[in-house]
Protein backbone atom coordinates (compact mmCIF):
# COMPACT_ATOMS: atom_id res chain seq x y z
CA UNK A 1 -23.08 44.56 67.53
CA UNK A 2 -23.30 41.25 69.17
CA UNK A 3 -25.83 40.45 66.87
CA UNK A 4 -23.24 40.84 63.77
CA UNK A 5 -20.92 39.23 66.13
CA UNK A 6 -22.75 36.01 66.45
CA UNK A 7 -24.04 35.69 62.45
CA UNK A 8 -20.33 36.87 60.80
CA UNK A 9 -18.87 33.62 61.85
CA UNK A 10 -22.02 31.94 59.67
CA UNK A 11 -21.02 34.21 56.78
CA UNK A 12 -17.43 33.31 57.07
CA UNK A 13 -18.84 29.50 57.04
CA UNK A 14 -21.13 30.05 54.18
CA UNK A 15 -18.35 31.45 52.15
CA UNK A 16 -15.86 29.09 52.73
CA UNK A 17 -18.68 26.40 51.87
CA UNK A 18 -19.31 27.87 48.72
CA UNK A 19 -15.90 28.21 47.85
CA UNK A 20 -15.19 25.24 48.32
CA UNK A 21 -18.50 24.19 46.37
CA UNK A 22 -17.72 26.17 42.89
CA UNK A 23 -13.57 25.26 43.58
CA UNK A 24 -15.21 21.27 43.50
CA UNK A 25 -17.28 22.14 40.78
CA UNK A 26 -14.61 23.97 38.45
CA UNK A 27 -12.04 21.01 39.22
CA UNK A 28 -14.57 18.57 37.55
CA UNK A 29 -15.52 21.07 34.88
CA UNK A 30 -11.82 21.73 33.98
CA UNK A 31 -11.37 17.91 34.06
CA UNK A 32 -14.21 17.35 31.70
CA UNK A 33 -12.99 20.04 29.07
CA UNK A 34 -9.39 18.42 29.39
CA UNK A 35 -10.93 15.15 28.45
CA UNK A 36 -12.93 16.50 25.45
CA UNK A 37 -10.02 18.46 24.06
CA UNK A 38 -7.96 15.56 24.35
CA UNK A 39 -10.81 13.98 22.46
CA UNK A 40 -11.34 16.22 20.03
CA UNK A 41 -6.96 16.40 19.76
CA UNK A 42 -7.28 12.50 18.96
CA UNK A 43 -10.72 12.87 16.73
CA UNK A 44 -7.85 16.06 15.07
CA UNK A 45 -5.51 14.13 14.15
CA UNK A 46 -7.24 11.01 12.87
CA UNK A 47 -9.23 13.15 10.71
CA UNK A 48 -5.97 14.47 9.21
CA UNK A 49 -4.35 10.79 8.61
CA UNK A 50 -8.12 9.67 6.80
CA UNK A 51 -7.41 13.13 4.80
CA UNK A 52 -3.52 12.35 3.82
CA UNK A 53 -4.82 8.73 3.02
CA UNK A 54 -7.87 10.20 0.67
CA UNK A 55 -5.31 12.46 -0.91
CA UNK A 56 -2.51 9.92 -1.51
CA UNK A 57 -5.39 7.73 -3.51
CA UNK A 58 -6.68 10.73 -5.28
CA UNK A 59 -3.56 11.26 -6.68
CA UNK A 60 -2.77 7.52 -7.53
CA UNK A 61 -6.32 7.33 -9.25
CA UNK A 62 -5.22 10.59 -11.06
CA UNK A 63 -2.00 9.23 -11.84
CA UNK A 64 -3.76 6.08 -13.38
CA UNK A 65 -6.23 7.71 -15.07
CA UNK A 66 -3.58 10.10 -16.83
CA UNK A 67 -1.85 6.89 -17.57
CA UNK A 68 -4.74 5.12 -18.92
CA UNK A 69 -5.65 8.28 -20.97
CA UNK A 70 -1.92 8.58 -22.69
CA UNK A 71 -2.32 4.35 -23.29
CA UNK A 72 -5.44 5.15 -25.13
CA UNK A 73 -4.22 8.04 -26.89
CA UNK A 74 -0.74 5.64 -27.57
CA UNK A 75 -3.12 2.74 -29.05
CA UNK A 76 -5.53 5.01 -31.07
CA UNK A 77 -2.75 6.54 -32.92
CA UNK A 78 -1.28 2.89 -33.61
CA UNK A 79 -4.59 2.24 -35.27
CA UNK A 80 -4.27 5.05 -37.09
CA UNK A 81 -0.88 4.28 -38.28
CA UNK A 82 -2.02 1.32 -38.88
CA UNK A 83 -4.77 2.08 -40.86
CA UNK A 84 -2.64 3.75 -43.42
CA UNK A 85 -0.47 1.45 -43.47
CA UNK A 86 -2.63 -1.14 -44.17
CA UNK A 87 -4.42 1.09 -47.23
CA UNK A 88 -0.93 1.50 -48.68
CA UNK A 89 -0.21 -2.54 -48.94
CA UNK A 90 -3.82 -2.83 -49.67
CA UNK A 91 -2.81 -0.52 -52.77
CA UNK A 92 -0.07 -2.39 -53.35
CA UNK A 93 -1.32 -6.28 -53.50
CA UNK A 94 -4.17 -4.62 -56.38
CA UNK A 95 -1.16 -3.00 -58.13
CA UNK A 96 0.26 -6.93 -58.08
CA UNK A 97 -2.98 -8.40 -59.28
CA UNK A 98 -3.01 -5.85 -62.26
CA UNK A 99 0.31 -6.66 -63.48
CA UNK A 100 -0.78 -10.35 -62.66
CA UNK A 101 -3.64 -9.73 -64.73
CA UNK A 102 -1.49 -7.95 -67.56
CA UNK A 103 1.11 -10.47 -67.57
CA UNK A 104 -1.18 -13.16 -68.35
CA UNK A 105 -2.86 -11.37 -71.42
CA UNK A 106 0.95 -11.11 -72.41
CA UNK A 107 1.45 -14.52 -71.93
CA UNK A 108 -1.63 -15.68 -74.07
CA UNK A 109 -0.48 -13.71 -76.89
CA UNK A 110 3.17 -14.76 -77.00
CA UNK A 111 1.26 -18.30 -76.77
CA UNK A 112 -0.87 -17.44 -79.84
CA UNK A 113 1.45 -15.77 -81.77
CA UNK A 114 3.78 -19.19 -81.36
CA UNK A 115 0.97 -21.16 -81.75
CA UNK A 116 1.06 -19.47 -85.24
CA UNK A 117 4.25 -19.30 -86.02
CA UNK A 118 4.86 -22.84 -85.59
CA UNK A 119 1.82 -23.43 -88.13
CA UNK A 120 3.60 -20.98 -90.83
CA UNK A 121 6.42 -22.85 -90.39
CA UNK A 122 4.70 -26.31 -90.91
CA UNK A 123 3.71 -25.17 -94.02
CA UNK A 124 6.88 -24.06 -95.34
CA UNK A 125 8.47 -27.82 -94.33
CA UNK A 126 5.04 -29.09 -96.63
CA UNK A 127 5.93 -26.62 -99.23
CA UNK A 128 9.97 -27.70 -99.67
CA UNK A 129 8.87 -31.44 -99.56
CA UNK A 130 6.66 -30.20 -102.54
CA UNK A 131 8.90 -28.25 -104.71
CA UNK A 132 11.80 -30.08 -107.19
CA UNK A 133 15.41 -29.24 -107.35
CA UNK A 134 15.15 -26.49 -110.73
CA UNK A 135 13.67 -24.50 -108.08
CA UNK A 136 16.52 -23.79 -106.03
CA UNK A 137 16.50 -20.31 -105.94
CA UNK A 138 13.21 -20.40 -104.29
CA UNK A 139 14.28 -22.85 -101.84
CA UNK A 140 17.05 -20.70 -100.99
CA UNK A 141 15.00 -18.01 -100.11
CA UNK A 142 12.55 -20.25 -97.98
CA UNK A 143 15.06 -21.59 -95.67
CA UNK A 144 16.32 -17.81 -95.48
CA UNK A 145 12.57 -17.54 -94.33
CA UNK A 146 12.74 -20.96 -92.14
CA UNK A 147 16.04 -19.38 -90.17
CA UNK A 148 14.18 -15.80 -89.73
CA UNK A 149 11.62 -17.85 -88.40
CA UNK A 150 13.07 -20.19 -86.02
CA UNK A 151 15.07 -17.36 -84.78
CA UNK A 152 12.00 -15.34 -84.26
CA UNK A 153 10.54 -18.77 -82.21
CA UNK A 154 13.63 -18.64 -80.40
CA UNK A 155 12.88 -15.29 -78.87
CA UNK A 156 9.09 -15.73 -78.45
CA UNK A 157 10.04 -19.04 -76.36
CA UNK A 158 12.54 -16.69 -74.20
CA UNK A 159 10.19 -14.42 -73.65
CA UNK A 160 7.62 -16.66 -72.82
CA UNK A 161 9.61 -18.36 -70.16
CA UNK A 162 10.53 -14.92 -69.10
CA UNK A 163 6.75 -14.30 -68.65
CA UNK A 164 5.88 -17.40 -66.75
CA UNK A 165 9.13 -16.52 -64.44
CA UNK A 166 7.66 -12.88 -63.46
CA UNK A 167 4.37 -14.32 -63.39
CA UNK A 168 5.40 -17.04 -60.56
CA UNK A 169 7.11 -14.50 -58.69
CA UNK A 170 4.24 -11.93 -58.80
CA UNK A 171 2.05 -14.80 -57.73
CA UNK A 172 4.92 -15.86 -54.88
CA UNK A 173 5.19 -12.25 -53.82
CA UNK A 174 0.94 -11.77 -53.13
CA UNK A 175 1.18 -14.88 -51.58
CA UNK A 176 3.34 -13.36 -48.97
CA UNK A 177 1.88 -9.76 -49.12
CA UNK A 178 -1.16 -11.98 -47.81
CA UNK A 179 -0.31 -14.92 -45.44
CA UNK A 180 0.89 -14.26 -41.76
CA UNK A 181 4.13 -17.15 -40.96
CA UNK A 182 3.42 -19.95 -39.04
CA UNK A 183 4.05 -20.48 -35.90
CA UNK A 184 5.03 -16.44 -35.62
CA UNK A 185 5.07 -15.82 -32.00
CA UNK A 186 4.58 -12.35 -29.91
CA UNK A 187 3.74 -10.75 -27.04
CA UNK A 188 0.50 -9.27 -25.51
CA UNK A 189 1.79 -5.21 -24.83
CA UNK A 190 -1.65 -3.44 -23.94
CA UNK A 191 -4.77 -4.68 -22.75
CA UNK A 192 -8.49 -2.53 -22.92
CA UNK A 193 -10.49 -5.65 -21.56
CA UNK A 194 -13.83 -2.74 -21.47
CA UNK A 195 -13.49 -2.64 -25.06
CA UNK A 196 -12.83 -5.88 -25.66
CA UNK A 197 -9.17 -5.32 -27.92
CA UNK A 198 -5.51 -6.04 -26.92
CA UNK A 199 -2.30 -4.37 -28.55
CA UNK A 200 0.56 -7.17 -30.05
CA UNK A 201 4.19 -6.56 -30.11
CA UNK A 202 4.51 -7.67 -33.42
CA UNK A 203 3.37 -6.47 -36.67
CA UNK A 204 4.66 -5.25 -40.90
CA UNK A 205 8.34 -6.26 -39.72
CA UNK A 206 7.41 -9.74 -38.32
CA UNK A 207 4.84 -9.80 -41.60
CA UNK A 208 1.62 -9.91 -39.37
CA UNK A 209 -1.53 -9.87 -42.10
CA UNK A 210 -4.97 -8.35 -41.11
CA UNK A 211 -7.31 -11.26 -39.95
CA UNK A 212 -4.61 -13.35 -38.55
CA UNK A 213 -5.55 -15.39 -35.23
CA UNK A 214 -3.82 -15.61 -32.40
CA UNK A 215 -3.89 -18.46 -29.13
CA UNK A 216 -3.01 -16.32 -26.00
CA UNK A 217 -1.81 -18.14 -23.27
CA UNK A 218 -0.47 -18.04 -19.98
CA UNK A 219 1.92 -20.70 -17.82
CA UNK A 220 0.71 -23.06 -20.65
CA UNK A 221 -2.95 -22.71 -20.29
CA UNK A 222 -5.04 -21.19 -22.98
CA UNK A 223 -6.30 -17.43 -22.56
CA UNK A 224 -8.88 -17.44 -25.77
CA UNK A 225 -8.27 -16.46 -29.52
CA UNK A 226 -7.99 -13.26 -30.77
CA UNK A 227 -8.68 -11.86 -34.60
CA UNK A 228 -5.93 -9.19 -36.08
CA UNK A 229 -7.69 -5.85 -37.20
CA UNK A 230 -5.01 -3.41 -38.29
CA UNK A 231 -1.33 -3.76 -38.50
CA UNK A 232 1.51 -1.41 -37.52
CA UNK A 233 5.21 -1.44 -38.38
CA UNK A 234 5.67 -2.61 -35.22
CA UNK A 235 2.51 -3.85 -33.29
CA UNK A 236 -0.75 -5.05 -34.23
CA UNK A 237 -4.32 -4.52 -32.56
CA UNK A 238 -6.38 -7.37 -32.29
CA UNK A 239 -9.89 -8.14 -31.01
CA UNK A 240 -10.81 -10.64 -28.52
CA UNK A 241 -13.02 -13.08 -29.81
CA UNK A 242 -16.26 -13.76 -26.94
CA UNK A 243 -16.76 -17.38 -28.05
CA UNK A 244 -13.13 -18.75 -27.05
CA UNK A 245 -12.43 -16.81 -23.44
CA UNK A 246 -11.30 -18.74 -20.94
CA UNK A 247 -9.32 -16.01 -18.98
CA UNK A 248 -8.75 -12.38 -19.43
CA UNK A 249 -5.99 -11.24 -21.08
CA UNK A 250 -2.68 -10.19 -19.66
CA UNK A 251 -0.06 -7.87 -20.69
CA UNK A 252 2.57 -10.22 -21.36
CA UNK A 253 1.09 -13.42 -22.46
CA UNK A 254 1.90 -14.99 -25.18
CA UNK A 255 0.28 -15.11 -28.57
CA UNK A 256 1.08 -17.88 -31.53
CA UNK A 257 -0.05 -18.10 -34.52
């Protein structure tokens, strides 16, 4: 009894020691796992802001890419608008040029059928030089003939000039089925830099012609040249031409003929 007596107050000691030991050691264990949770909070929540950011610019570069897809899809049917249209005024000048080419087969035979009837009626002016008054029933009858004839010159020489007058204005109107204006100003509207074309805000209504060049510039510097391929109604796709870059291309430059 005095024995336990003596070695409980150790016990008690011991305890109390260790207590106090694992109470120390849970305070700085509980103090650590604060610290990494509020670590891992912070590591939480700045994951989540890099997330919203990656989403936000995966949306824009959808967005863009959508955009750049419908732009494409906008400028290829242009071209093929344009491509039509161009076949039809293609058709068109060669109609012109046939009844060009008509006209002036028309014209060389009203020339050679004057050409003769002038000579028929030199010889009828020879013949009534040649033939005495008892003959005046004949002469009657020639200048009946000289009349019919000099009417008949009349008309040939109308419709000769009435030839040459369709043929200038056939000739006037492939002239302008085939030149772009001077000076004709526009816009740059689209750019595809990777495939080296730009889209023009001018084209049939401004009369833009296939092979037409361009000067784009910008703040009254020079961008480069570029060479018409196809016309639209209202806009025109041209190429960039390597050999007179100085600049890329900018929607809303300017381009001059």
């Amino acid at each position: 009894m005095n024995k336990l007596s003596k070695i409980a107050p150790i016990i008690v000691i011991l305890a109390c020691a260790g207590s106090l030991f694992f109470t120390f050691r849970l305070g700085g264990i509980k103090a650590k796992l604060k610290d990494d949770n509020a670590q891992l909070t912070q590591e939480r929540d700045s994951t989540r802001r890099q997330l919203a950011a990656t989403e936000t610019q995966l949306n824009a570069t959808k967005t863009q890419l959508q955009q750049t897809q419908a732009d494409l899809a906008t400028a290829n049917t242009d071209l093929q608008n344009t491509k039509a249209a161009l076949d039809q005024k293609t058709q068109e000048a060669e109609g012109l040029k046939t009844q060009v080419a008509e006209r002036d087969q028309q014209l060389q035979a009203t020339k050679t059928e004057l050409a003769s009837a002038k000579g028929v009626l030199e010889k009828i002016q020879e013949s009534l030089k040649a033939v005495g008054l008892e003959n005046v029933q004949n002469i009657d009858q020639i200048r009946q003939q000289i009349v019919s004839l000099g009417e008949e010159s009349k008309a040939l020489s109308a419709q000769l000039r009435k030839m040459r007058d369709d043929n200038q204005q056939l000739k006037e109107k492939i002239v302008e089925l085939s030149t772009t204006p001077v000076n004709l100003r526009g816009r740059v509207a689209n750019v595809q830099d990777r495939w080296n074309f730009l889209v023009l805000d001018i084209g049939q209504q401004q009369q833009v012609r296939k092979n037409a060049r361009f000067l784009i510039y910008r703040d009254n510097k020079p961008v480069g040249y570029v060479q018409v391929l196809s016309v639209g109604p209202t806009t025109s796709i041209a190429e960039i031409l390597p050999g007179s870059r100085r600049g890329t291309p900018q929607v809303g430059d300017i381009a001059v003929h």
